[in-house]
Protein backbone atom coordinates (compact mmCIF):
# COMPACT_ATOMS: atom_id res chain seq x y z
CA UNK A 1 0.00 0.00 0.00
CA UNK A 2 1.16 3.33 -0.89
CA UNK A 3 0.14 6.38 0.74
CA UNK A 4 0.30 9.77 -2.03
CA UNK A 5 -0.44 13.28 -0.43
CA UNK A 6 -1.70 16.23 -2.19
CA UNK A 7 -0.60 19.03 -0.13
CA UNK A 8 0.17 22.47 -0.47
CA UNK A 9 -0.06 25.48 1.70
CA UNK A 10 -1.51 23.66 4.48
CA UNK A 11 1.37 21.98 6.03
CA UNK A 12 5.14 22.43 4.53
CA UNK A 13 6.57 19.55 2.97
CA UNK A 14 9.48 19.25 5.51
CA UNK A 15 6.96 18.82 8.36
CA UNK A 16 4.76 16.06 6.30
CA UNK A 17 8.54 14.21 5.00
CA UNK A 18 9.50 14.53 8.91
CA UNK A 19 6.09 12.63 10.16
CA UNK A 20 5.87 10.07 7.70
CA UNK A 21 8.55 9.54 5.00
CA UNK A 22 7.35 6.72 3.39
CA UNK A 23 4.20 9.01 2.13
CA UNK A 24 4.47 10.16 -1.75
CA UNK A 25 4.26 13.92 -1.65
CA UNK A 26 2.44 15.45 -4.74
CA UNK A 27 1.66 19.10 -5.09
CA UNK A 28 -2.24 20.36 -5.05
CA UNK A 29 -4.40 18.66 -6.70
CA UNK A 30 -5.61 19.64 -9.98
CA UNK A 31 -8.33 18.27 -12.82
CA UNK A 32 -6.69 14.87 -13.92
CA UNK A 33 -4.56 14.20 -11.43
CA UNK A 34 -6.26 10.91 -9.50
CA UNK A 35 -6.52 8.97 -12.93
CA UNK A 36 -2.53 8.74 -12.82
CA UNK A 37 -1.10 5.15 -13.24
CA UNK A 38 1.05 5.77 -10.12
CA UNK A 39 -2.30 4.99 -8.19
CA UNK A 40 -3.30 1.46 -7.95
CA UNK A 41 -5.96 -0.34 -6.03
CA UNK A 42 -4.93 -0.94 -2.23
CA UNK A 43 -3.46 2.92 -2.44
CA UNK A 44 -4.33 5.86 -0.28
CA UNK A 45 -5.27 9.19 -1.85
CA UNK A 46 -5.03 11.95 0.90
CA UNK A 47 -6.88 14.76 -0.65
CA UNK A 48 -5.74 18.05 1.06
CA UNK A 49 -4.86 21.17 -1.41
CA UNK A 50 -6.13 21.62 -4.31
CA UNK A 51 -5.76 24.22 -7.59
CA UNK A 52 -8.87 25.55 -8.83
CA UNK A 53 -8.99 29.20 -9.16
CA UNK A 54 -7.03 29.75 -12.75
CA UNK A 55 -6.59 25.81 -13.45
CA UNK A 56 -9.24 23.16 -13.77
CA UNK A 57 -10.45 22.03 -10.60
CA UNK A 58 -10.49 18.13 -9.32
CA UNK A 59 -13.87 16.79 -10.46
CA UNK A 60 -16.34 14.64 -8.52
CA UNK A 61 -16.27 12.11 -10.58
CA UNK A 62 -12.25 11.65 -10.68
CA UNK A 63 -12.75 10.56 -7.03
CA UNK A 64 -15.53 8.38 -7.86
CA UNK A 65 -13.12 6.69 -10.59
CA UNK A 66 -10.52 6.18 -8.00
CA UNK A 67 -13.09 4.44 -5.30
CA UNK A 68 -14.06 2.45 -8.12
CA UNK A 69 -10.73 1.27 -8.85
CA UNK A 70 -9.99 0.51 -5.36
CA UNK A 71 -8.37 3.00 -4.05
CA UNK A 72 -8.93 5.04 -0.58
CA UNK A 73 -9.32 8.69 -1.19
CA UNK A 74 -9.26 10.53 2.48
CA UNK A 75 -10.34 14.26 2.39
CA UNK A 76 -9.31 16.86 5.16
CA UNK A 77 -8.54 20.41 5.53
CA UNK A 78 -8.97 22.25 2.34
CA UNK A 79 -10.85 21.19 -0.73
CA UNK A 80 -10.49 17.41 0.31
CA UNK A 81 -12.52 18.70 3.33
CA UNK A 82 -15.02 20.42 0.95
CA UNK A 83 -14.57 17.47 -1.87
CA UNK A 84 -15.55 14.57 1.55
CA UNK A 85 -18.60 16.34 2.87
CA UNK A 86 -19.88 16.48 -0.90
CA UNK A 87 -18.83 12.82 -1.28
CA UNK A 88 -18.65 10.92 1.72
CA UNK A 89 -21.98 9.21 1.29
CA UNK A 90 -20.22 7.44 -1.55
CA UNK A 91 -17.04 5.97 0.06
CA UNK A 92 -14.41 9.00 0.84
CA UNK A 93 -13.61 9.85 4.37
CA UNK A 94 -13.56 13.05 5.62
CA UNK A 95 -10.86 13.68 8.66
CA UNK A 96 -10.92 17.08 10.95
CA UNK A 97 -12.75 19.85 12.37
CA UNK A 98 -13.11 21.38 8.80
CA UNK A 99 -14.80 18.55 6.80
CA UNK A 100 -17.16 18.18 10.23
CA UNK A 101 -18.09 22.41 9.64
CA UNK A 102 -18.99 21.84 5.54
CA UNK A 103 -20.69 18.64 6.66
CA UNK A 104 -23.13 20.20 9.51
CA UNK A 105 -23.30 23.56 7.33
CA UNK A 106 -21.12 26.15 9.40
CA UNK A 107 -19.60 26.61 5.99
CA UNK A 108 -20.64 26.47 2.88
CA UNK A 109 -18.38 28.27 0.42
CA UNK A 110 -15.07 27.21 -0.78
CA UNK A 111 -13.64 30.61 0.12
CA UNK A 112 -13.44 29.21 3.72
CA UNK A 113 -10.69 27.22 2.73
CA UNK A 114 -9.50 29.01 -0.32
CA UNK A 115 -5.70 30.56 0.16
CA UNK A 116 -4.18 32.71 -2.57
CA UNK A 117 -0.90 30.96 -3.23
CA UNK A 118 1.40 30.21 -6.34
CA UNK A 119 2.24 26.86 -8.01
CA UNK A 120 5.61 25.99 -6.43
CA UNK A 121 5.98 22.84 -4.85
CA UNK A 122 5.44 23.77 -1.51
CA UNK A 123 3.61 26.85 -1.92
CA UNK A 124 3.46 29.57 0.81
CA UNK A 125 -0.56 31.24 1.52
CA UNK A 126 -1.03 34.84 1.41
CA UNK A 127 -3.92 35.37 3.45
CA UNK A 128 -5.73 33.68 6.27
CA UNK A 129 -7.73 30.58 5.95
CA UNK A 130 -11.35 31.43 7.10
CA UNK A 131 -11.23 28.35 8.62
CA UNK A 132 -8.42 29.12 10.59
CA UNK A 133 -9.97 32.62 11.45
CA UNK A 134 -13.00 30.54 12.70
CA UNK A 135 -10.89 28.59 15.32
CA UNK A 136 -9.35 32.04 16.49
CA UNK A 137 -13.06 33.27 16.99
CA UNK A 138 -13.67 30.12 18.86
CA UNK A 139 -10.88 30.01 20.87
CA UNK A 140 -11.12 33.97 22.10
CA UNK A 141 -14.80 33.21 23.41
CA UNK A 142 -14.12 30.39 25.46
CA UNK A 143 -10.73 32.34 27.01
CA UNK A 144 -13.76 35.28 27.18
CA UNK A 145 -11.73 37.52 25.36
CA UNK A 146 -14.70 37.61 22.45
CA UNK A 147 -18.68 37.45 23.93
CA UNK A 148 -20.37 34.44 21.09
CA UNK A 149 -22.65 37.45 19.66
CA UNK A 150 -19.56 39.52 19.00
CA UNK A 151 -17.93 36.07 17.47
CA UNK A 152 -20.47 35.40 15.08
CA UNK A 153 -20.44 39.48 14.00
CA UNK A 154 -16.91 39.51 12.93
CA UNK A 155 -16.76 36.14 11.23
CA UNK A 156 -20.03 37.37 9.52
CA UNK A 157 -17.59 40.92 8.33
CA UNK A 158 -14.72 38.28 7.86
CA UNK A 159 -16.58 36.24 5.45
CA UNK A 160 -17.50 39.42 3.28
CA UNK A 161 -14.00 39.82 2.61
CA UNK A 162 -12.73 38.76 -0.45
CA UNK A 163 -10.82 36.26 0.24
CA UNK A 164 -7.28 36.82 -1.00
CA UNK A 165 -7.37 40.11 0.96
CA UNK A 166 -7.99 38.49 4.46
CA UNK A 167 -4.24 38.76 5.28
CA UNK A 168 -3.37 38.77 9.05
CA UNK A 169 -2.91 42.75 8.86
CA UNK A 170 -6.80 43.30 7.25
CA UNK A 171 -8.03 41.15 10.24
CA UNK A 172 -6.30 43.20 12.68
CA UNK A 173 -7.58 46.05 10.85
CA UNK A 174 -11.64 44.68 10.30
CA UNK A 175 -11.51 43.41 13.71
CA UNK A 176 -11.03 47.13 15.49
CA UNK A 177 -13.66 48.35 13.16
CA UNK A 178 -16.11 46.04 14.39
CA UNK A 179 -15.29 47.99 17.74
CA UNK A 180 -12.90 44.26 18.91
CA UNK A 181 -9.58 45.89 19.44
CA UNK A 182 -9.21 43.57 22.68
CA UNK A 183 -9.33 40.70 20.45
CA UNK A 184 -6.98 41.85 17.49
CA UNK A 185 -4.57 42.50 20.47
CA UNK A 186 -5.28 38.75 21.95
CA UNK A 187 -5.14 37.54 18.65
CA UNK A 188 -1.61 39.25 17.24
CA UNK A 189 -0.02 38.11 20.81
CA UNK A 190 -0.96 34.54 20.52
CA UNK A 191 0.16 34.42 17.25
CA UNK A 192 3.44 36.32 17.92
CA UNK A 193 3.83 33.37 20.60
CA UNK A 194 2.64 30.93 18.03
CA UNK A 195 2.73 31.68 14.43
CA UNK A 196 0.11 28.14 14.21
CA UNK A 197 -1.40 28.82 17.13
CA UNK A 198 -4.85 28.81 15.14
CA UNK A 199 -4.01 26.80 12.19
CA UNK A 200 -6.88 24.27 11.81
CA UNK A 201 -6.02 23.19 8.05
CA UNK A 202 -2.50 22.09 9.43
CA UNK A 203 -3.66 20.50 12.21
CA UNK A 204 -6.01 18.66 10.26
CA UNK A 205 -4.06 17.67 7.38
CA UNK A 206 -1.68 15.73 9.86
CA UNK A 207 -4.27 14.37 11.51
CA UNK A 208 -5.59 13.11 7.76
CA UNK A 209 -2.12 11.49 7.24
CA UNK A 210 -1.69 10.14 10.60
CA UNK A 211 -4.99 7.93 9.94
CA UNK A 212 -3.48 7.19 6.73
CA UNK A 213 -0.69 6.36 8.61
CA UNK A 214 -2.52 3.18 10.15
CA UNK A 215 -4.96 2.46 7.23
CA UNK A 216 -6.04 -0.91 6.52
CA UNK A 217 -7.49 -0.34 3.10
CA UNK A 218 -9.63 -3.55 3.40
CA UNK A 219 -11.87 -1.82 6.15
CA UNK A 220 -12.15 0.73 4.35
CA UNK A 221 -16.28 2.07 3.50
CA UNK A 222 -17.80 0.62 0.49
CA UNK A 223 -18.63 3.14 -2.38
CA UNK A 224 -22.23 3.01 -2.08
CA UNK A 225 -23.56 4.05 -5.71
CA UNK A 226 -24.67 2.05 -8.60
CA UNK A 227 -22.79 1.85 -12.17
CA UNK A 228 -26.22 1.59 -14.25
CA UNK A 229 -28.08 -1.50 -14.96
CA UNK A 230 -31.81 -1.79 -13.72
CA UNK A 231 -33.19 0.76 -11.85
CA UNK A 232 -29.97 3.10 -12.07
CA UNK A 233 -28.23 5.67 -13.89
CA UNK A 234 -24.25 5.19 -14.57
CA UNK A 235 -22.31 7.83 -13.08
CA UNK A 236 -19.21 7.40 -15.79
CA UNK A 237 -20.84 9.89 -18.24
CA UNK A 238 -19.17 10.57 -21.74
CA UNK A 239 -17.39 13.59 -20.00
CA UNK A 240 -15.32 10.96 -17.73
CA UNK A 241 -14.67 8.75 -20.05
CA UNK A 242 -12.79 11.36 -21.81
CA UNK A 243 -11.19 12.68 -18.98
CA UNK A 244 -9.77 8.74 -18.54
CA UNK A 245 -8.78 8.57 -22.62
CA UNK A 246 -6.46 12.10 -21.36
CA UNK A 247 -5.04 11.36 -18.15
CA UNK A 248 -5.35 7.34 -17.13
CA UNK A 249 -3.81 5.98 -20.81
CA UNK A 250 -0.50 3.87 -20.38
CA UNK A 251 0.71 6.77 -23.35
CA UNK A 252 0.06 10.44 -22.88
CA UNK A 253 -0.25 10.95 -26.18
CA UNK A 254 -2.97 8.43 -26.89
CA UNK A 255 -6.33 10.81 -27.10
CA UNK A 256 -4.21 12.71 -29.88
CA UNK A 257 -2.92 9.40 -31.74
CA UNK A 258 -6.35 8.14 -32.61
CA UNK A 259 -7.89 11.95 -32.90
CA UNK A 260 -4.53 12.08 -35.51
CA UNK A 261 -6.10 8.63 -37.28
CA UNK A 262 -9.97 9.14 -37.14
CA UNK A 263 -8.97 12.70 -38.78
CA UNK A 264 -6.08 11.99 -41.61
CA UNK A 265 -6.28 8.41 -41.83
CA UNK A 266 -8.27 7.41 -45.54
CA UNK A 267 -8.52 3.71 -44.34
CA UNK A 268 -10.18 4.76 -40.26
CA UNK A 269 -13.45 3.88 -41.45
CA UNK A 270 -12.57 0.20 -41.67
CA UNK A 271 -10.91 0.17 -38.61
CA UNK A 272 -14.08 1.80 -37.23
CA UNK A 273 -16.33 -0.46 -38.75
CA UNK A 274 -14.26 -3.32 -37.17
CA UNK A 275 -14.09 -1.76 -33.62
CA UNK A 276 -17.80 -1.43 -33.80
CA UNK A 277 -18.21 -5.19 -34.02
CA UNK A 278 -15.64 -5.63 -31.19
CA UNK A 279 -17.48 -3.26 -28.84
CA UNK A 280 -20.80 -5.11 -29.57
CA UNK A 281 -20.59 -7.03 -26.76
CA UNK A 282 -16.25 -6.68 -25.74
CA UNK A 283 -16.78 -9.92 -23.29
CA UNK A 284 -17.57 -12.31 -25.92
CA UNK A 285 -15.93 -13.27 -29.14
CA UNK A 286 -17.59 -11.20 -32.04
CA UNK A 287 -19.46 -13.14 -34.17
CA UNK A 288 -21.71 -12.01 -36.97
CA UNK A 289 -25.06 -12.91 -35.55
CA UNK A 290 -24.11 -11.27 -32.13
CA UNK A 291 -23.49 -8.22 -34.00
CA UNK A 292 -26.57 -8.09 -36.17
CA UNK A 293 -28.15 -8.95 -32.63
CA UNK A 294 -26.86 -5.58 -31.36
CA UNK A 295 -27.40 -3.84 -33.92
CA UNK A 296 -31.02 -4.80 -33.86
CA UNK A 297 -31.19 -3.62 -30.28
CA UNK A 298 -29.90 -0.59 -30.56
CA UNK A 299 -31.22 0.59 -33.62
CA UNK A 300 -34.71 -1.60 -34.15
CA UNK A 301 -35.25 -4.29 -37.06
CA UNK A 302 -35.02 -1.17 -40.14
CA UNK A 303 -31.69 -1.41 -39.25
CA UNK A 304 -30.67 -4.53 -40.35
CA UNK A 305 -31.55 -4.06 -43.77
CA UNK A 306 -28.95 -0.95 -43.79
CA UNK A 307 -26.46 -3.83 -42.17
CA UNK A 308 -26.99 -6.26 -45.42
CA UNK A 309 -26.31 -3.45 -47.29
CA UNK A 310 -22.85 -1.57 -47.47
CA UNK A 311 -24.50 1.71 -49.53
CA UNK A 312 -26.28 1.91 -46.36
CA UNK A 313 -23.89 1.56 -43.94
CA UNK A 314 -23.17 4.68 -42.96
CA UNK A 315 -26.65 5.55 -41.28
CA UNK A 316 -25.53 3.05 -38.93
CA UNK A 317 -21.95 4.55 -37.71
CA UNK A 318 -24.52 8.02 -37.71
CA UNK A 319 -26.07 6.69 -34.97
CA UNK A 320 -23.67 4.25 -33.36
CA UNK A 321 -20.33 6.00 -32.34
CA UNK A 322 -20.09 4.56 -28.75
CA UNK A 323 -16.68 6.35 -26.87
CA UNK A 324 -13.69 4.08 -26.90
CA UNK A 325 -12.11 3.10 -23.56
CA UNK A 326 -8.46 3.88 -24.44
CA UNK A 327 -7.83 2.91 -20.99
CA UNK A 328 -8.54 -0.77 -22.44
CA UNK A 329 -5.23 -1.66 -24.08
CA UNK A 330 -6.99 -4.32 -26.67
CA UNK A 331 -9.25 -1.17 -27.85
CA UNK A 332 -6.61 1.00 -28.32
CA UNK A 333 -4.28 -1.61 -30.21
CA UNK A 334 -7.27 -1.93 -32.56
CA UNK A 335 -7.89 1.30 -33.39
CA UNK A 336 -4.72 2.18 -34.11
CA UNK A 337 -3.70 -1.48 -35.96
CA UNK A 338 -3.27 1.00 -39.41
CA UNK A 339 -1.18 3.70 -37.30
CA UNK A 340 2.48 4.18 -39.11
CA UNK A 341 6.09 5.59 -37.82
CA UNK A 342 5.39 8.38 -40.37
CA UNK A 343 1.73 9.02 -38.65
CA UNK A 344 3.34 9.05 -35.15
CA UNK A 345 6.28 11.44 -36.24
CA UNK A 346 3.67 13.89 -38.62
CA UNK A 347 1.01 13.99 -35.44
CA UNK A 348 3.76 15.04 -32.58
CA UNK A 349 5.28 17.20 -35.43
CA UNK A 350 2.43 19.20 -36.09
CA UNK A 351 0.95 18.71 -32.35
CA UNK A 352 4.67 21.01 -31.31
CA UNK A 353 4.32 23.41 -33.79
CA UNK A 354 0.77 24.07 -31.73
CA UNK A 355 2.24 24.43 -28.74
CA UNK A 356 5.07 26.60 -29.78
CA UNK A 357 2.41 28.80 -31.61
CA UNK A 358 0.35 29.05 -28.64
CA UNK A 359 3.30 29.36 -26.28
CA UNK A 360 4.62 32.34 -28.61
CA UNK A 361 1.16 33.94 -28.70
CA UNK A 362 -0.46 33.54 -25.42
CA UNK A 363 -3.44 35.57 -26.37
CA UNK A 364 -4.64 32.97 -28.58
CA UNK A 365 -6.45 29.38 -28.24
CA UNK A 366 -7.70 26.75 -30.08
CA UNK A 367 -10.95 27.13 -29.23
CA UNK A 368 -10.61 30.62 -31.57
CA UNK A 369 -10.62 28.38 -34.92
CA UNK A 370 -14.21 28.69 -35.45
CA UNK A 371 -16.34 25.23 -36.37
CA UNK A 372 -17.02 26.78 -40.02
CA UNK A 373 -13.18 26.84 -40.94
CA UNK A 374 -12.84 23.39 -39.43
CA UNK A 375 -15.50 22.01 -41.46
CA UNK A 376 -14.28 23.54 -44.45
CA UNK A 377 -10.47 22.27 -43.97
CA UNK A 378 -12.10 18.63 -42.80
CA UNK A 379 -13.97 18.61 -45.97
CA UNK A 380 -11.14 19.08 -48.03
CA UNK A 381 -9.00 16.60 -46.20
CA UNK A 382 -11.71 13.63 -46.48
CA UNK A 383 -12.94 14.74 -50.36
CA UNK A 384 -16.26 15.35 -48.98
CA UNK A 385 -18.70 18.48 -49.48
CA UNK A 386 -20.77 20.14 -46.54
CA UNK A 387 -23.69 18.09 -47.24
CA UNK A 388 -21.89 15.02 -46.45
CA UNK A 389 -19.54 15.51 -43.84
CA UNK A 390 -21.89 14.66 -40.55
CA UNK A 391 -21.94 11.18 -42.48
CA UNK A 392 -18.16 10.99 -42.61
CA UNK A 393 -17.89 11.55 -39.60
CA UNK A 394 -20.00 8.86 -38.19
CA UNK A 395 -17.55 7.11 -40.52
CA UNK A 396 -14.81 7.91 -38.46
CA UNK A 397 -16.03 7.27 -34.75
CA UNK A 398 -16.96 11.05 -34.35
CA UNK A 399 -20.06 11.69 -33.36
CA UNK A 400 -20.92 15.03 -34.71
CA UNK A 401 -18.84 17.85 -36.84
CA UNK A 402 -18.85 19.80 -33.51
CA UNK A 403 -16.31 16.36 -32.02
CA UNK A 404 -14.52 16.08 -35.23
CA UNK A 405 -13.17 19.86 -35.57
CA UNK A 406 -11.86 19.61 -31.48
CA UNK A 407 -10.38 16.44 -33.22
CA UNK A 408 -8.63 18.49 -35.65
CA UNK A 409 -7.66 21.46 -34.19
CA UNK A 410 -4.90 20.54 -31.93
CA UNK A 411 -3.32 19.64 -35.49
CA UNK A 412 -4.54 22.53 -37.42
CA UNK A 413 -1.76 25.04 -37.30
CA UNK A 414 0.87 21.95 -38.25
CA UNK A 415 -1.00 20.98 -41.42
CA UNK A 416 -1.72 24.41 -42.47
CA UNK A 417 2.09 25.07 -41.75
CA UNK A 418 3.18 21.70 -43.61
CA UNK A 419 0.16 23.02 -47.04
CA UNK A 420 2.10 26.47 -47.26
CA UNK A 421 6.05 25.08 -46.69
CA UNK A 422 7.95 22.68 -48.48
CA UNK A 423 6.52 19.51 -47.02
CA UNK A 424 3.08 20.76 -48.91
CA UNK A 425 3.05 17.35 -50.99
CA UNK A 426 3.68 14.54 -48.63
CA UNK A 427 0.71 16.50 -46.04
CA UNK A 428 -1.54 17.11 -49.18
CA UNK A 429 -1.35 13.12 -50.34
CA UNK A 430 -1.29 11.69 -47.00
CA UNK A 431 -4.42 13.73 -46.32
CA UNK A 432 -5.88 12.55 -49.15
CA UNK A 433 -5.25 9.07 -48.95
């Protein structure tokens, strides 16, 4: 069993190495991060930082993945605290005082946890943890310093602070305009004494890691939600099963290798065709009458006079394009079985000129290369006009024109590039078959 942290500003790395140095230390967490392959079933996710203000955010269902693949995800202190009250009815496990505040509804907001803080590796906070302001507020009424009315006044000023501006000088400052010098004095004494005198999200990030410490992974709380089937909806929507085709393939590069062949590949259809009888029914050997059988099912009797007859094929891949599980290694060696050296080299060719582009002109995205263009460059590359590109693309395993130009636009500046420069020929006939 291996224990992996995801810590931040809310206890410094040399503290967490000195308590337990067998842990893996990652920084926050961010959107993708929990589908790595360096966490396996039997493992222990301790969820306690987290970026989400300017980067994508760690997504419900990422944990839900990782319960489902057998791993323990604990959640204290920050936005594992907020992340376990939101899912500890389905198997994660909430540790400290802040996960027991979202979960009886003292807070609410992720501001109370949110701390203004760059990306280094052990990153240091700017302001003050509302959380942590809380257990000052707490503490100064039971030494009678603050009466409980006065308490729940200046947390109520505290909270309408924008967050990143709740450093310790503005609560000094808020607290003797609520008329509570005695407490800013208390307060900036004990903390002169202690500098973590009030620091909840510390104190409850090593207490996470400490029950990590002694975690027996086969105790652990069953994830108590169903997958589908009768009576219930599945919970891995299309949107996670591309998030797992990104971040959980044994190759990085995987989502853009088969978005490479479904786009500039003249022979995909076949392969598509052939992964369509495969992922029929993928626990049984594919036969022709078990794929006539699903086909039925899915699409009603009509549809298997379309199947007897390859004019009519392609209203079938319009209406089947099931999401491939690139995850599953026998899916992805299919449909990529016509992949070349030369396709591998062209697609990380053209996939860096992107990212130098973008890196040279920051002001610009993808998402600025309108649908319109895309359809009219996709068109071109597959010898197809307007009318019949939604059926090439059902052709190609993608769903819609709207799928196939994000398909093609992480690749759009290198084949435009390779059309205008010398390499114009060998882009122009690959692209054309």
């Amino acid at each position: 069993m291996t224990v992996h942290v995801f810590v931040g500003p809310s206890c410094p790395e040399p503290l967490m190495l000195k308590n337990h140095p067998n842990f893996v230390l990652h920084g926050p967490v961010k959107h993708g991060d929990l589908f790595s392959g360096d966490l396996s079933s039997g493992d222990v996710a301790v969820i306690v930082d987290g970026i989400y203000h300017h980067r994508l955010a760690l997504r419900h269902k990422e944990i839900l993945d990782a319960l489902a693949r057998g791993i323990a995800v604990l959640g204290a202190a920050s936005i594992g605290a907020l992340r376990a009250a939101e899912l500890d009815e389905f198997g994660m496990i909430g540790v400290g005082r802040v996960y027991h505040w979202y979960r009886s509804g003292v807070f609410d907001g992720d501001d109370a946890v949110s701390v203004a803080h760059g990306e280094t590796r052990s990153p240091t906070g700017i302001n003050v943890p509302l959380v942590n302001l809380h257990t000052a507020v707490l503490a100064a009424c039971e030494a009678g310093v603050l009466r409980q009315e006065a308490g729940r006044g200046l947390m109520a000023r505290l909270e309408r602070e924008y967050y990143p501006l709740r450093t310790r000088e503005r609560v000094l400052t808020i607290a003797k305009e609520c008329g509570e010098a005695p407490f800013a004095d208390w307060y900036g004494q004990q903390l002169a004494s202690d500098p973590d005198a009030f620091d909840q999200k510390r104190a409850d990030a090593l207490e996470a890691c400490a029950l990590a410490e002694q975690f027996d992974n086969r105790a652990r709380p069953e994830h108590r939600w169903t997958t589908g089937g009768k009576g219930g909806r599945d919970w891995s929507t299309e949107y996670h099963r591309r998030w797992r085709n990104r971040f959980a393939t044994s190759a990085p590069d995987l989502h853009h290798r088969l978005a490479y062949q479904q786009v500039f590949n003249p022979e995909f259809p076949d392969v598509w065709w052939d992964f369509l009888h495969v992922s029929s029914d993928p626990t049984s050997p594919c036969t022709a009458g078990r794929f006539r059988a699903h086909i039925q099912r899915q699409l009603g009797p009509v549809a298997l006079r379309w199947l007897d007859d390859p004019r009519l094929r392609a209203r079938i891949t319009r209406l089947l394009s099931p999401l491939p599980d690139l995850v599953n290694r026998h899916d992805a060696k299919l449909l990529l079985q016509r992949e070349t050296p030369q396709d591998r080299a062209r697609s990380a060719d053209w996939l860096e000129q992107t990212r130098r582009h973008l890196d040279a002109h920051p002001e610009r995205s993808l998402s600025q290369i309108r649908e319109a263009v895309c359809a009219r460059l996709l068109g071109r590359i597959w010898g197809v006009g307007v009318e019949d590109l939604a059926t090439e693309c059902g052709r190609r395993g993608l769903s819609s024109v709207r799928q196939a130009s994000a398909a093609f636009r992480p690749f759009a500046i290198g084949y435009l590039s390779d059309l205008q420069g010398p390499k114009t020929r060998g882009a122009r006939s690959h692209a054309q078959g």
